[in-house]
PDB file of N, CA and C in Angstrom:
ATOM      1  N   UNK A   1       0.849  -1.177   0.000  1.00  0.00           N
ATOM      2  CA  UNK A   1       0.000   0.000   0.000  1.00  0.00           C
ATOM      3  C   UNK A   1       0.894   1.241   0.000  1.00  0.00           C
ATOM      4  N   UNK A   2       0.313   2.244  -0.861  1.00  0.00           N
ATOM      5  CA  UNK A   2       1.459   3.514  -0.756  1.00  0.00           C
ATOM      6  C   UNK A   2       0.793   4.398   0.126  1.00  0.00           C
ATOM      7  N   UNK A   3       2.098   5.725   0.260  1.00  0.00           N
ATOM      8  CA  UNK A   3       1.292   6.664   1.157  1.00  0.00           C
ATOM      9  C   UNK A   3       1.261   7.970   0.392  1.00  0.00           C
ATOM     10  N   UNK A   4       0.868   9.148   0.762  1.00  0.00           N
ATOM     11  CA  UNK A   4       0.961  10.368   0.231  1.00  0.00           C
ATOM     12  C   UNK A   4       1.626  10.958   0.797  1.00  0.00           C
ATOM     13  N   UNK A   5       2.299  12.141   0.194  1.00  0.00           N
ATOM     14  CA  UNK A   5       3.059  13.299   1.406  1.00  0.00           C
ATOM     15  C   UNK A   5       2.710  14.092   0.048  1.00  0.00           C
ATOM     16  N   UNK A   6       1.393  15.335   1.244  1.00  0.00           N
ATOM     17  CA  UNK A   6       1.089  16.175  -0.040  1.00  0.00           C
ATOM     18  C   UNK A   6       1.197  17.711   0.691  1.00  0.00           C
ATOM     19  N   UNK A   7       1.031  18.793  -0.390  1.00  0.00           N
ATOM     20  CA  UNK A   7       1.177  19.951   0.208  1.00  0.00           C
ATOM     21  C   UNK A   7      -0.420  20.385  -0.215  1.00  0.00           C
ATOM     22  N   UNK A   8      -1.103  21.473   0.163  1.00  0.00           N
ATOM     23  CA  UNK A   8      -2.541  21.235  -0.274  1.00  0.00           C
ATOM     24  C   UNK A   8      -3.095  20.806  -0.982  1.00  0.00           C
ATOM     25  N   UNK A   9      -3.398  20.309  -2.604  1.00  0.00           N
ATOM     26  CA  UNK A   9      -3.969  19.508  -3.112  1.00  0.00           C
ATOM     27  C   UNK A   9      -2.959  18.748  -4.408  1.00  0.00           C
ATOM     28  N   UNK A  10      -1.912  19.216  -3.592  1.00  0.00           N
ATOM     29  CA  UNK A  10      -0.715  18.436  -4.567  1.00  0.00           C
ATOM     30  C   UNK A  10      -0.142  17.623  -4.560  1.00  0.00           C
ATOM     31  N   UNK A  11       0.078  16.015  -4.892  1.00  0.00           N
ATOM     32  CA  UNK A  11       1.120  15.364  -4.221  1.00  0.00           C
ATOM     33  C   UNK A  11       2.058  14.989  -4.793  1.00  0.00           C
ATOM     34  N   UNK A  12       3.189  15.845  -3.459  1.00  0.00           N
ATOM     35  CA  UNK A  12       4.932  15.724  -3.499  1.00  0.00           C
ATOM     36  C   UNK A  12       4.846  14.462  -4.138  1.00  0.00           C
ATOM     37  N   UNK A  13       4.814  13.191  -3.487  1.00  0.00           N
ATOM     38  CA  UNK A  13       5.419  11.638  -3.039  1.00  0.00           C
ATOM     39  C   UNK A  13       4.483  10.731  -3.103  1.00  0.00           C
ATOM     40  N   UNK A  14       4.556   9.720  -3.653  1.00  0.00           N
ATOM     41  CA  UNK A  14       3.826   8.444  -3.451  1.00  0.00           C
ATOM     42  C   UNK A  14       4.684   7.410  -3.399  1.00  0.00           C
ATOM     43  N   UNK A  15       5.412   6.962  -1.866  1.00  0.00           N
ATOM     44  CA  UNK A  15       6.424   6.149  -1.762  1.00  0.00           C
ATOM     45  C   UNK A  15       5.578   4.652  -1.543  1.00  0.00           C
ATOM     46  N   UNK A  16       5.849   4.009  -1.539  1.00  0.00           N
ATOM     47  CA  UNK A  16       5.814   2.536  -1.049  1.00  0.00           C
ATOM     48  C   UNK A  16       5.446   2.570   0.590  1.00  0.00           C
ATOM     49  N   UNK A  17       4.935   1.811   1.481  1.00  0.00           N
ATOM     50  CA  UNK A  17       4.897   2.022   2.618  1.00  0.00           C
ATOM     51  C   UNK A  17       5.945   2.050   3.685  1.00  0.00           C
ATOM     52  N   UNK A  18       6.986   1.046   2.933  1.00  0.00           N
ATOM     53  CA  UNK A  18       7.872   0.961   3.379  1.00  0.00           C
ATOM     54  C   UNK A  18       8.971   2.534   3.726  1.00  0.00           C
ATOM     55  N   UNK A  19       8.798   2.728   2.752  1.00  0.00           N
ATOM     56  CA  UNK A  19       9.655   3.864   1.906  1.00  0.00           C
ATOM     57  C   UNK A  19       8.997   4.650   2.678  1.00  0.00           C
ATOM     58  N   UNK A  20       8.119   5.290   3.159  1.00  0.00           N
ATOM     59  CA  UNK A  20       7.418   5.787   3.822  1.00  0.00           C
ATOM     60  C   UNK A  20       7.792   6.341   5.052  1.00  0.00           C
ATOM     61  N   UNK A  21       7.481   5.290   5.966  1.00  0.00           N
ATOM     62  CA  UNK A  21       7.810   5.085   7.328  1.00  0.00           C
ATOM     63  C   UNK A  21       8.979   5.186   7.737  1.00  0.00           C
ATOM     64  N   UNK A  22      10.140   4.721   6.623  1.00  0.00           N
ATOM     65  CA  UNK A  22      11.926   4.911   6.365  1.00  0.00           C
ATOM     66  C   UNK A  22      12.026   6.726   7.086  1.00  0.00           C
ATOM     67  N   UNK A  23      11.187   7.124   5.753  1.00  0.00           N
ATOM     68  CA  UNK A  23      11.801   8.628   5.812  1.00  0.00           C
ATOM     69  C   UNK A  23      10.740   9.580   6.693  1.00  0.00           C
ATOM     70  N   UNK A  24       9.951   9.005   7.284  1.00  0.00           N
ATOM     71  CA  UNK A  24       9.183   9.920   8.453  1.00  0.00           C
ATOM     72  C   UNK A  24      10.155   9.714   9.953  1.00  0.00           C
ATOM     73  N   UNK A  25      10.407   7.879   9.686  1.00  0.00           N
ATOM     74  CA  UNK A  25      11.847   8.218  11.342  1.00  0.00           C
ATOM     75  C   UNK A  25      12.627   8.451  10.978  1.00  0.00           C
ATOM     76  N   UNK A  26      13.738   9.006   9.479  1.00  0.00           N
ATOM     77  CA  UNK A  26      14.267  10.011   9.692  1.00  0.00           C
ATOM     78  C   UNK A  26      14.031  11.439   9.810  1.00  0.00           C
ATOM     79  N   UNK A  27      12.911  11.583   9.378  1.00  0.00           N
ATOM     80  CA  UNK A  27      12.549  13.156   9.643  1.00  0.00           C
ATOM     81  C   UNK A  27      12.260  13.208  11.471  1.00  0.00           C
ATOM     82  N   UNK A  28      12.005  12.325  12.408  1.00  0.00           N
ATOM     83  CA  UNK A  28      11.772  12.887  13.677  1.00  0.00           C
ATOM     84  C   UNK A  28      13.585  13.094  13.917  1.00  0.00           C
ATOM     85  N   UNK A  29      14.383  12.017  13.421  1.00  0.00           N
ATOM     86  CA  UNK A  29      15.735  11.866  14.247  1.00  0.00           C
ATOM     87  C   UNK A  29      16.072  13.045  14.030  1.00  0.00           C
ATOM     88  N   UNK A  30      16.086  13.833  12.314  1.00  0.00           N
ATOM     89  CA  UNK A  30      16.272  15.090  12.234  1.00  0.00           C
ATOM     90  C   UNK A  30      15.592  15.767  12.716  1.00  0.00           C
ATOM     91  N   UNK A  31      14.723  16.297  13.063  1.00  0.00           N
ATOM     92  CA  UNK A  31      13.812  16.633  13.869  1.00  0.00           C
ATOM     93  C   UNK A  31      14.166  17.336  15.632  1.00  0.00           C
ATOM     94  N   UNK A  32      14.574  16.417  15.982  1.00  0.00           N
ATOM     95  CA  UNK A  32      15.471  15.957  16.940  1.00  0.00           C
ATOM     96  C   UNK A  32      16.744  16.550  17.105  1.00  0.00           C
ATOM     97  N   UNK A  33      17.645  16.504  16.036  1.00  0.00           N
ATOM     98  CA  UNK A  33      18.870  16.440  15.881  1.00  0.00           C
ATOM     99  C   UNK A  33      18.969  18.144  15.582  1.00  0.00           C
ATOM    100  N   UNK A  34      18.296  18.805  15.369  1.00  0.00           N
ATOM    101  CA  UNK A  34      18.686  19.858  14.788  1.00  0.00           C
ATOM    102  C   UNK A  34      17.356  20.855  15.549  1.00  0.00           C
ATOM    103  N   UNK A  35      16.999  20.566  16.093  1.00  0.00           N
ATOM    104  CA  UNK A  35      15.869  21.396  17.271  1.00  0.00           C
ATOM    105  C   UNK A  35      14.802  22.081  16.500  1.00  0.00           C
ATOM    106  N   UNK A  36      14.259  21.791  15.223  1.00  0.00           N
ATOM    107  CA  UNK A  36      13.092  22.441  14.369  1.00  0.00           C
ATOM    108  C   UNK A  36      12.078  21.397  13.623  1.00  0.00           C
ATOM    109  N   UNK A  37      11.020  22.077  13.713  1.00  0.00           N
ATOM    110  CA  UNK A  37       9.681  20.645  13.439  1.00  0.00           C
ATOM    111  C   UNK A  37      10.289  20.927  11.722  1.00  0.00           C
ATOM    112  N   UNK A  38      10.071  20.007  11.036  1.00  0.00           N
ATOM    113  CA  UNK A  38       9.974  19.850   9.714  1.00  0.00           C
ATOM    114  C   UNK A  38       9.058  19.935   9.185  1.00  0.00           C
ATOM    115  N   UNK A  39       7.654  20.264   9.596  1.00  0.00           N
ATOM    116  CA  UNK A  39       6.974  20.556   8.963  1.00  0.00           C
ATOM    117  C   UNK A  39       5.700  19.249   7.975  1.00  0.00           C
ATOM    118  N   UNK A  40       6.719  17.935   7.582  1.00  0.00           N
ATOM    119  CA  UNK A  40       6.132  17.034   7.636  1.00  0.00           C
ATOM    120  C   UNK A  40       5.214  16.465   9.173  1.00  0.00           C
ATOM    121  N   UNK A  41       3.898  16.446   8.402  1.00  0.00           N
ATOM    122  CA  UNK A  41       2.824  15.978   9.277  1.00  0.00           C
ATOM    123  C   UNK A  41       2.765  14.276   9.630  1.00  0.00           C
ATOM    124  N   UNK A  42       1.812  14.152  10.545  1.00  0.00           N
ATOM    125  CA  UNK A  42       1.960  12.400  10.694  1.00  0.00           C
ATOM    126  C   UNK A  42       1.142  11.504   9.662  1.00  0.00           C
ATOM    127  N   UNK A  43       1.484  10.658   9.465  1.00  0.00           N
ATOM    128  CA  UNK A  43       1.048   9.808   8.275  1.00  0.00           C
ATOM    129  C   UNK A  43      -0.469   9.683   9.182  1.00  0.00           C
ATOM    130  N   UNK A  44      -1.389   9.496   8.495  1.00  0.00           N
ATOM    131  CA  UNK A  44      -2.945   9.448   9.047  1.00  0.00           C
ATOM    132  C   UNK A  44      -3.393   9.199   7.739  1.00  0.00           C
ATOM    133  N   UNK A  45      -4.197   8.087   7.405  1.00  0.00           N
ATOM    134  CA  UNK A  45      -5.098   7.613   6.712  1.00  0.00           C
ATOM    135  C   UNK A  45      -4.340   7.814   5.469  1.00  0.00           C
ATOM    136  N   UNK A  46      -3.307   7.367   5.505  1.00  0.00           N
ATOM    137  CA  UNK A  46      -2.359   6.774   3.966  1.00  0.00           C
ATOM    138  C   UNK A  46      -1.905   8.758   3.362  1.00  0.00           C
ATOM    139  N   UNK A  47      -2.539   9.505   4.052  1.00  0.00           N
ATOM    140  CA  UNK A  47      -1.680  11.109   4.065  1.00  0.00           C
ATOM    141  C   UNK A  47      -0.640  11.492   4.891  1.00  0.00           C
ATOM    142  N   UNK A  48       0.347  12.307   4.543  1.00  0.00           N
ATOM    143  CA  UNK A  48       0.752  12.881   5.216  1.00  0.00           C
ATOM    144  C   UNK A  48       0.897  14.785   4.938  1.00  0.00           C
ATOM    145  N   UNK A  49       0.510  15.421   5.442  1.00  0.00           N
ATOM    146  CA  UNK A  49       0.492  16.859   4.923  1.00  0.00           C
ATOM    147  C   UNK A  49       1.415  17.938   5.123  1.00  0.00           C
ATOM    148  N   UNK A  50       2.292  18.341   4.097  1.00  0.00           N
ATOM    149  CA  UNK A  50       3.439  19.294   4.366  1.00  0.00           C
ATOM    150  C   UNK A  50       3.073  20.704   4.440  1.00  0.00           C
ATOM    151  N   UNK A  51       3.935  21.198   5.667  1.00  0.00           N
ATOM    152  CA  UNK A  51       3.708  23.056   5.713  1.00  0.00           C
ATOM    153  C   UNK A  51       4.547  23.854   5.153  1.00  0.00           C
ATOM    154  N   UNK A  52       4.846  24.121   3.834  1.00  0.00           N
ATOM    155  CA  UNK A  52       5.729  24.630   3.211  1.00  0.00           C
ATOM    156  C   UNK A  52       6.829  25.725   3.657  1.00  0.00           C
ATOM    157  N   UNK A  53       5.779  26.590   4.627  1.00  0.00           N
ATOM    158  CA  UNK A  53       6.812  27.444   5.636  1.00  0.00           C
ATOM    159  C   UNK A  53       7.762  26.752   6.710  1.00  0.00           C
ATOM    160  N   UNK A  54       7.263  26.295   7.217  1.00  0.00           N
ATOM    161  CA  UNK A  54       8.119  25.333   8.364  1.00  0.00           C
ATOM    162  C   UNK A  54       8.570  24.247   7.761  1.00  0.00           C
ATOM    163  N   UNK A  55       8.497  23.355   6.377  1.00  0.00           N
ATOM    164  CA  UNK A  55       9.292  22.669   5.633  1.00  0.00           C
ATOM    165  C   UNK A  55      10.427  23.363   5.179  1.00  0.00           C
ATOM    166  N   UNK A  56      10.135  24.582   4.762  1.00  0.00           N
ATOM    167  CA  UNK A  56      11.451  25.440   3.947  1.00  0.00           C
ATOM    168  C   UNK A  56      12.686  26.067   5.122  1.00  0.00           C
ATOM    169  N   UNK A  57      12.166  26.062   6.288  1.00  0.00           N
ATOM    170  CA  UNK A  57      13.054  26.344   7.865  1.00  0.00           C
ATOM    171  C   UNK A  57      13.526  24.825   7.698  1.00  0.00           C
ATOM    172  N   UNK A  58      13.020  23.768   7.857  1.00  0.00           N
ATOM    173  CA  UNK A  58      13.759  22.877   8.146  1.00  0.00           C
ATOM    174  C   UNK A  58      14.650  22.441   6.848  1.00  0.00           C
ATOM    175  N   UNK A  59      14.262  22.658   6.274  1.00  0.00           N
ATOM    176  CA  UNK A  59      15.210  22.240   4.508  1.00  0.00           C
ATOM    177  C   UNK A  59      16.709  22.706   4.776  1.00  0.00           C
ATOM    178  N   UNK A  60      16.624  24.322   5.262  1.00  0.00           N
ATOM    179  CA  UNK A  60      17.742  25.039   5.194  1.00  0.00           C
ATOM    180  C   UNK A  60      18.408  24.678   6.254  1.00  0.00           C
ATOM    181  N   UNK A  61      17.587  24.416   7.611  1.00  0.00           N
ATOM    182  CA  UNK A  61      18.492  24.112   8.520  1.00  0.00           C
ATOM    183  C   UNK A  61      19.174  22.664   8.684  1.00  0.00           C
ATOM    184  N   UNK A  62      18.441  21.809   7.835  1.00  0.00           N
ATOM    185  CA  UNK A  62      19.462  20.215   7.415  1.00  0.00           C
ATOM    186  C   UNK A  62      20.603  20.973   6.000  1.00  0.00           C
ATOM    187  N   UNK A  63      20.199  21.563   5.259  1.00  0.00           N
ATOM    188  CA  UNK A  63      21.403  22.155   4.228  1.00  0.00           C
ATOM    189  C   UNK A  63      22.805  22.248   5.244  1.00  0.00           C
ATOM    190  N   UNK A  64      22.243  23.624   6.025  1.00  0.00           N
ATOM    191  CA  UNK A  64      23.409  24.353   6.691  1.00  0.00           C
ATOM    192  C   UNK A  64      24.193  23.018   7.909  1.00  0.00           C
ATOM    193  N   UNK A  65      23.179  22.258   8.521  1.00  0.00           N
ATOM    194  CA  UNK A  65      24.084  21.635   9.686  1.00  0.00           C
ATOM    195  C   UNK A  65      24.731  20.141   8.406  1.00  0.00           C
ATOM    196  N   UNK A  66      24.581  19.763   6.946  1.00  0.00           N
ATOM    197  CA  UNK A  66      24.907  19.171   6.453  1.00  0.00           C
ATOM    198  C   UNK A  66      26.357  20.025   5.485  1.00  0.00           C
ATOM    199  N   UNK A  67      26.431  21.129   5.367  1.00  0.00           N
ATOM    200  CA  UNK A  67      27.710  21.831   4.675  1.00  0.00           C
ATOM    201  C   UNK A  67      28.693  22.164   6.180  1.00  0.00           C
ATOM    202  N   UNK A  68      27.873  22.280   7.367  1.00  0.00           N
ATOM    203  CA  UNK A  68      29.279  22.415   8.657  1.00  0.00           C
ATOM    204  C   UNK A  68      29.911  21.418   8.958  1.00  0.00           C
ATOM    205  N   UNK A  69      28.882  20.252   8.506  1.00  0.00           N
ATOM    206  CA  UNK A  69      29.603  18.502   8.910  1.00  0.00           C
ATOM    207  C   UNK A  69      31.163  18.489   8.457  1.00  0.00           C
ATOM    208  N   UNK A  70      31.662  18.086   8.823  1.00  0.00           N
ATOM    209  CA  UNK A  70      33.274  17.506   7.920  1.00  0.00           C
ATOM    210  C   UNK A  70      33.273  15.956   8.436  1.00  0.00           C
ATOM    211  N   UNK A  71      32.607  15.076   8.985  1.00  0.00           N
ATOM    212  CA  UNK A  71      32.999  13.881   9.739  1.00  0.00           C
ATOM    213  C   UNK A  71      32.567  13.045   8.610  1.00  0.00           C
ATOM    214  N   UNK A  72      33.099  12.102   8.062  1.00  0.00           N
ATOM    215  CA  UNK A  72      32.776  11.253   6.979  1.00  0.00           C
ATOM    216  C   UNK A  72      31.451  10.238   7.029  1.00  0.00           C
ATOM    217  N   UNK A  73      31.279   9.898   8.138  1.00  0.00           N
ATOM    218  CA  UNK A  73      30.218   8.605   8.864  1.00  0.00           C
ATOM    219  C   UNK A  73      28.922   9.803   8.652  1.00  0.00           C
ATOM    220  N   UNK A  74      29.281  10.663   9.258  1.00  0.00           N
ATOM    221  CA  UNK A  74      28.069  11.743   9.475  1.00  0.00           C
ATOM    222  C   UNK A  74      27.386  11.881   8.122  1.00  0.00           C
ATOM    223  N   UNK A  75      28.254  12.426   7.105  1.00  0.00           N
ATOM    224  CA  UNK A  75      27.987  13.107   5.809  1.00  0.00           C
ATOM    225  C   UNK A  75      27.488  11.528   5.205  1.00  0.00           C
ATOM    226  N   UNK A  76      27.681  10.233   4.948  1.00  0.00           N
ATOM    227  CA  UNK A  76      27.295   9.157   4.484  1.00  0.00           C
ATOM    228  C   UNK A  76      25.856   8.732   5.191  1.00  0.00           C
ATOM    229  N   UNK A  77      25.804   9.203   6.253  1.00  0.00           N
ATOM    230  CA  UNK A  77      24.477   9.003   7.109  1.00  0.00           C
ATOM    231  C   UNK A  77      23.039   9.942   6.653  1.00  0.00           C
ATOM    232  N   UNK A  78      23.515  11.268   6.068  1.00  0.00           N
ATOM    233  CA  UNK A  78      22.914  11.720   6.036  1.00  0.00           C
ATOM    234  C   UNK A  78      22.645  12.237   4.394  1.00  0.00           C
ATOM    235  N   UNK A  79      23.458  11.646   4.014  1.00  0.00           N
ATOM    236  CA  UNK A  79      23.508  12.185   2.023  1.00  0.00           C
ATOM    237  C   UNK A  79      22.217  11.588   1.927  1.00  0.00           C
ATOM    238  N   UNK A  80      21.531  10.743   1.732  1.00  0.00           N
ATOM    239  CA  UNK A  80      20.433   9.922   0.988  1.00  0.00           C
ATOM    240  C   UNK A  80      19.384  10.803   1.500  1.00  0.00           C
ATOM    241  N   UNK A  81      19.206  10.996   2.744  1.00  0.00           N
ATOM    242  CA  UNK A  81      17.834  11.766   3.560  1.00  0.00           C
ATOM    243  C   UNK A  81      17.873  13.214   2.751  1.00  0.00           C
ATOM    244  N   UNK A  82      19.271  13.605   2.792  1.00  0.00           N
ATOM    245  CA  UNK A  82      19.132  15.333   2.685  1.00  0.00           C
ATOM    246  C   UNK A  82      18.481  15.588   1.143  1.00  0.00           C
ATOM    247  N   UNK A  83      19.058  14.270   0.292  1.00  0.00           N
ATOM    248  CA  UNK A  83      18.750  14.332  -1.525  1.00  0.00           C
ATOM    249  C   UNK A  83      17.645  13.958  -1.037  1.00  0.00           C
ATOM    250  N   UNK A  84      16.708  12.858  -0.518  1.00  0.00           N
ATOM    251  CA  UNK A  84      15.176  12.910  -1.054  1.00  0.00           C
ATOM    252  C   UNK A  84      14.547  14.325  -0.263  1.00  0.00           C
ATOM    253  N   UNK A  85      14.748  14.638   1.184  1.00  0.00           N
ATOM    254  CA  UNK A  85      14.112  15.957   1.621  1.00  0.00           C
ATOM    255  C   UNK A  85      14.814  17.074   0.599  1.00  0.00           C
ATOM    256  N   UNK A  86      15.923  17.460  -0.170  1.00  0.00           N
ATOM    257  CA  UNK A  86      16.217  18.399  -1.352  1.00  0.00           C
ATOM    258  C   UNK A  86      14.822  18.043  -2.692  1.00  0.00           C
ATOM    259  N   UNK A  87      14.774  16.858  -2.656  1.00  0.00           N
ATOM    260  CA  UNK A  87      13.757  16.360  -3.768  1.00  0.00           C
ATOM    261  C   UNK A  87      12.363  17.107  -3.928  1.00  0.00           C
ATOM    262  N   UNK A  88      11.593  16.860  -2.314  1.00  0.00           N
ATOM    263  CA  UNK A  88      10.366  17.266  -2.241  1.00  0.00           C
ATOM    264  C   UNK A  88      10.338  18.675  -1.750  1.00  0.00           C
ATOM    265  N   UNK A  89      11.564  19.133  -1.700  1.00  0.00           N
ATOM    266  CA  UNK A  89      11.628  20.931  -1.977  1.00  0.00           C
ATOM    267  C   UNK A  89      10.781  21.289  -2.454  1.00  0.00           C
ATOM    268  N   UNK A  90      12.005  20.696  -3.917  1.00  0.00           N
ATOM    269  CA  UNK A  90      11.985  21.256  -5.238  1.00  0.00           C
ATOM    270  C   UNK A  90      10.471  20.978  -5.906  1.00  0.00           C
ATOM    271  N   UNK A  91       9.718  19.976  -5.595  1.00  0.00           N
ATOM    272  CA  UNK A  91       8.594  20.021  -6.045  1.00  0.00           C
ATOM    273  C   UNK A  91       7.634  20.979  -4.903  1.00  0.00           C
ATOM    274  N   UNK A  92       7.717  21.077  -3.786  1.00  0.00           N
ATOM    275  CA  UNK A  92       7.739  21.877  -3.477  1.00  0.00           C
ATOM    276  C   UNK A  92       6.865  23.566  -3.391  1.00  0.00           C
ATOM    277  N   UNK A  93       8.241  23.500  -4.362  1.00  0.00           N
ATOM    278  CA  UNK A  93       8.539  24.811  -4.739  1.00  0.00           C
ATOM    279  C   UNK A  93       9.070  26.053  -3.289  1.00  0.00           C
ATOM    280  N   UNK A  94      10.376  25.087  -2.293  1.00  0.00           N
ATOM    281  CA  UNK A  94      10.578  25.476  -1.372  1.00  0.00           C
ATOM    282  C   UNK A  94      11.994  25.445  -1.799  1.00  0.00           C
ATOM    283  N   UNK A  95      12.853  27.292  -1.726  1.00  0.00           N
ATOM    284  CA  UNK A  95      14.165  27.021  -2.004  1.00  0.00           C
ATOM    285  C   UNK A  95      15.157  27.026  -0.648  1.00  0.00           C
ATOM    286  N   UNK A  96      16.206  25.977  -1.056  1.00  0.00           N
ATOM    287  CA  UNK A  96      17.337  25.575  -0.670  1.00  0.00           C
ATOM    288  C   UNK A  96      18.670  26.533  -0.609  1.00  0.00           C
ATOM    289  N   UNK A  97      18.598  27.312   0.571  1.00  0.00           N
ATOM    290  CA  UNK A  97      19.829  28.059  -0.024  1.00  0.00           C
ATOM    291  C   UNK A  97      21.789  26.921   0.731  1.00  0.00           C
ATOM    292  N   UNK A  98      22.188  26.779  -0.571  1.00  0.00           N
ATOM    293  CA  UNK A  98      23.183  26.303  -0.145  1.00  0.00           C
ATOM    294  C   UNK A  98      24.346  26.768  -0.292  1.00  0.00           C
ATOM    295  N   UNK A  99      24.524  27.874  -0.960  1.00  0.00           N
ATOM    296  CA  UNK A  99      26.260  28.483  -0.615  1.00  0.00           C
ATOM    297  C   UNK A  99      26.505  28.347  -1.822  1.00  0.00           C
ATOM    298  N   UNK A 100      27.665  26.955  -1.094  1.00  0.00           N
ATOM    299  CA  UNK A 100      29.003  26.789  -2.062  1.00  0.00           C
ATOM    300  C   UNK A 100      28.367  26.318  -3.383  1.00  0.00           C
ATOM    301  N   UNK A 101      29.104  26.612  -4.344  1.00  0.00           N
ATOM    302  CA  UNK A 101      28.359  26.320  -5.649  1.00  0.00           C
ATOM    303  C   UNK A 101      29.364  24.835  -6.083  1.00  0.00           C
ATOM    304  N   UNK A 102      30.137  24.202  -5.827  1.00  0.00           N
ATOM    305  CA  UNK A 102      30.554  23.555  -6.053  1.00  0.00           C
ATOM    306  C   UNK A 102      29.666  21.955  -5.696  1.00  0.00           C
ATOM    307  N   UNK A 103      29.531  22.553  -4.086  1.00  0.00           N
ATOM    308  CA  UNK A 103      28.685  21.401  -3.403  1.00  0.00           C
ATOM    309  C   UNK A 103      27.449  21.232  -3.538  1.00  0.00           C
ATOM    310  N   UNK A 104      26.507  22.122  -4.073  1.00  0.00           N
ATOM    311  CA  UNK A 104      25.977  22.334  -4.125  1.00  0.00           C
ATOM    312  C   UNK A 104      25.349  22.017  -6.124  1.00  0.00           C
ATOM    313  N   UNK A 105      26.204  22.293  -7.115  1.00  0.00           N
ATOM    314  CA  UNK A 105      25.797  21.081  -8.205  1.00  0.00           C
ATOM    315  C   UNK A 105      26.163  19.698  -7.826  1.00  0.00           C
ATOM    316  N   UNK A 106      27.147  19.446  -6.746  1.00  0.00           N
ATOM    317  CA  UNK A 106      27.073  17.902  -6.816  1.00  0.00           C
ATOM    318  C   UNK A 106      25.842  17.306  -6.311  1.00  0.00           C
ATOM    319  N   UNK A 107      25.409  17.944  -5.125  1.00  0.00           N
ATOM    320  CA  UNK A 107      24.649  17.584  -4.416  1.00  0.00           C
ATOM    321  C   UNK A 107      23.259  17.556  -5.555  1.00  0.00           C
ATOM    322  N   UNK A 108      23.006  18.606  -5.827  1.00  0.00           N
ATOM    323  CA  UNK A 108      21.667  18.997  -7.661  1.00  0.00           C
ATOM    324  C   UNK A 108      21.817  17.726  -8.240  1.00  0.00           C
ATOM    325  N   UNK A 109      23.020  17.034  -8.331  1.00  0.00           N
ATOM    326  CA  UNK A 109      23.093  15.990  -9.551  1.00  0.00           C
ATOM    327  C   UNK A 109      22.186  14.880  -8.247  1.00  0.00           C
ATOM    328  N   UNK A 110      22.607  14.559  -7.716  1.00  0.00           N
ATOM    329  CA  UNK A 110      22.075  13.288  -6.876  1.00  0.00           C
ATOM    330  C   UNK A 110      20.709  13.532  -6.371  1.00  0.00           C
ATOM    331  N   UNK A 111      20.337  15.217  -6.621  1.00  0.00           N
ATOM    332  CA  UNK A 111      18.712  15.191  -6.149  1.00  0.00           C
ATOM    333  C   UNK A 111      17.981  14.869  -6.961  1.00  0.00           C
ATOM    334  N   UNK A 112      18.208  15.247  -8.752  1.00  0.00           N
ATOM    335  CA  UNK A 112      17.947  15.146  -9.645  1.00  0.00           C
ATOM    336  C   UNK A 112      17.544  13.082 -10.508  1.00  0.00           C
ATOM    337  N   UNK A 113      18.930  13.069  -9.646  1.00  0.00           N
ATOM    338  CA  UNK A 113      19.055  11.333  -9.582  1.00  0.00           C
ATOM    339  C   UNK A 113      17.989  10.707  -9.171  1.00  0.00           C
ATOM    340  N   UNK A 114      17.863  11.184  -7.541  1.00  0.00           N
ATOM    341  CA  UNK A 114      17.025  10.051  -6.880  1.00  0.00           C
ATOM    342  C   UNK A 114      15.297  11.020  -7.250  1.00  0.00           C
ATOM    343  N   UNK A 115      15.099  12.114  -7.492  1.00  0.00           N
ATOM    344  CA  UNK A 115      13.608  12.521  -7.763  1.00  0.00           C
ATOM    345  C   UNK A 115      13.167  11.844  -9.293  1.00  0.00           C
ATOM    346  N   UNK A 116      14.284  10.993  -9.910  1.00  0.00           N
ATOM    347  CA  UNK A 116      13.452  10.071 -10.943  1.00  0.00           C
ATOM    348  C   UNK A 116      12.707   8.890 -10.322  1.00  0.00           C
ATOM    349  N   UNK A 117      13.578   8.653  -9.331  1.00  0.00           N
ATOM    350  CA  UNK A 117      12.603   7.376  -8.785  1.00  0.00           C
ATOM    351  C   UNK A 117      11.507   7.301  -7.880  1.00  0.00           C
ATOM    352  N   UNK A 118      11.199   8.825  -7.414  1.00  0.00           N
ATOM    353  CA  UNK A 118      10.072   9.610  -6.301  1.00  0.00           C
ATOM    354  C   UNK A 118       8.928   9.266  -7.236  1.00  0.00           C
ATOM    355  N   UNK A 119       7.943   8.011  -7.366  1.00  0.00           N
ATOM    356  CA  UNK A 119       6.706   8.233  -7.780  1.00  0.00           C
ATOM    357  C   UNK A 119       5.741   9.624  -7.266  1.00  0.00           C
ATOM    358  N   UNK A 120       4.912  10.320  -7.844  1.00  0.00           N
ATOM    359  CA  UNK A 120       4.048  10.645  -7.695  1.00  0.00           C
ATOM    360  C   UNK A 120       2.772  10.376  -7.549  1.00  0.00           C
TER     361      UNK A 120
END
């Protein structure tokens, strides 16, 4: 069974259930980890509903505590989460400010990557 993660009558995501539930306990750990709600709502009746204002605070504030990282384990822990939450930005339509322009097309290439495989 899939779920939704929509913003008012739009939907971001139609993951797998699995896929789902993956990236809602990482959104509390981040959540958690970085002291700001994300804005993703709780899955309830196969929805989940995004607040684009308080999604776009938390976007930037996983960007910024993901460009201060230098620890290798850290940055591998957290590359996959930051590209699919960069993903449902961009559909979105919530911008990412990330700086360095270097890190920042690499990082574009791998959001670009994995938002082919983001059913809708």
């Amino acid at each position: 069974m899939s779920q939704y993660f929509e913003m008012g009558d739009e939907t971001l995501w139609n993951p797998s259930g699995g896929a789902a539930r993956l990236f809602l306990r990482q959104v509390e750990v981040f959540e958690a980890e970085l002291g700001v709600p994300s804005g993703v709502g709780p899955m309830e009746n196969d929805e989940s509903h995004i607040d684009p204002d308080v999604f776009g605070d938390f976007v930037n504030a996983l960007v910024a505590h993901h460009r201060r990282t230098h620890h290798a384990v850290v940055l591998a822990l957290t590359d996959g989460f930051l590209a699919t939450v960069l993903a449902l930005a961009e559909r979105a339509g919530v911008a990412a400010e990330f700086g360095n322009e270097e890190w920042a097309a690499r990082l574009g290439e791998r959001v670009r990557e994995l938002d082919r495989y983001m059913a809708r």
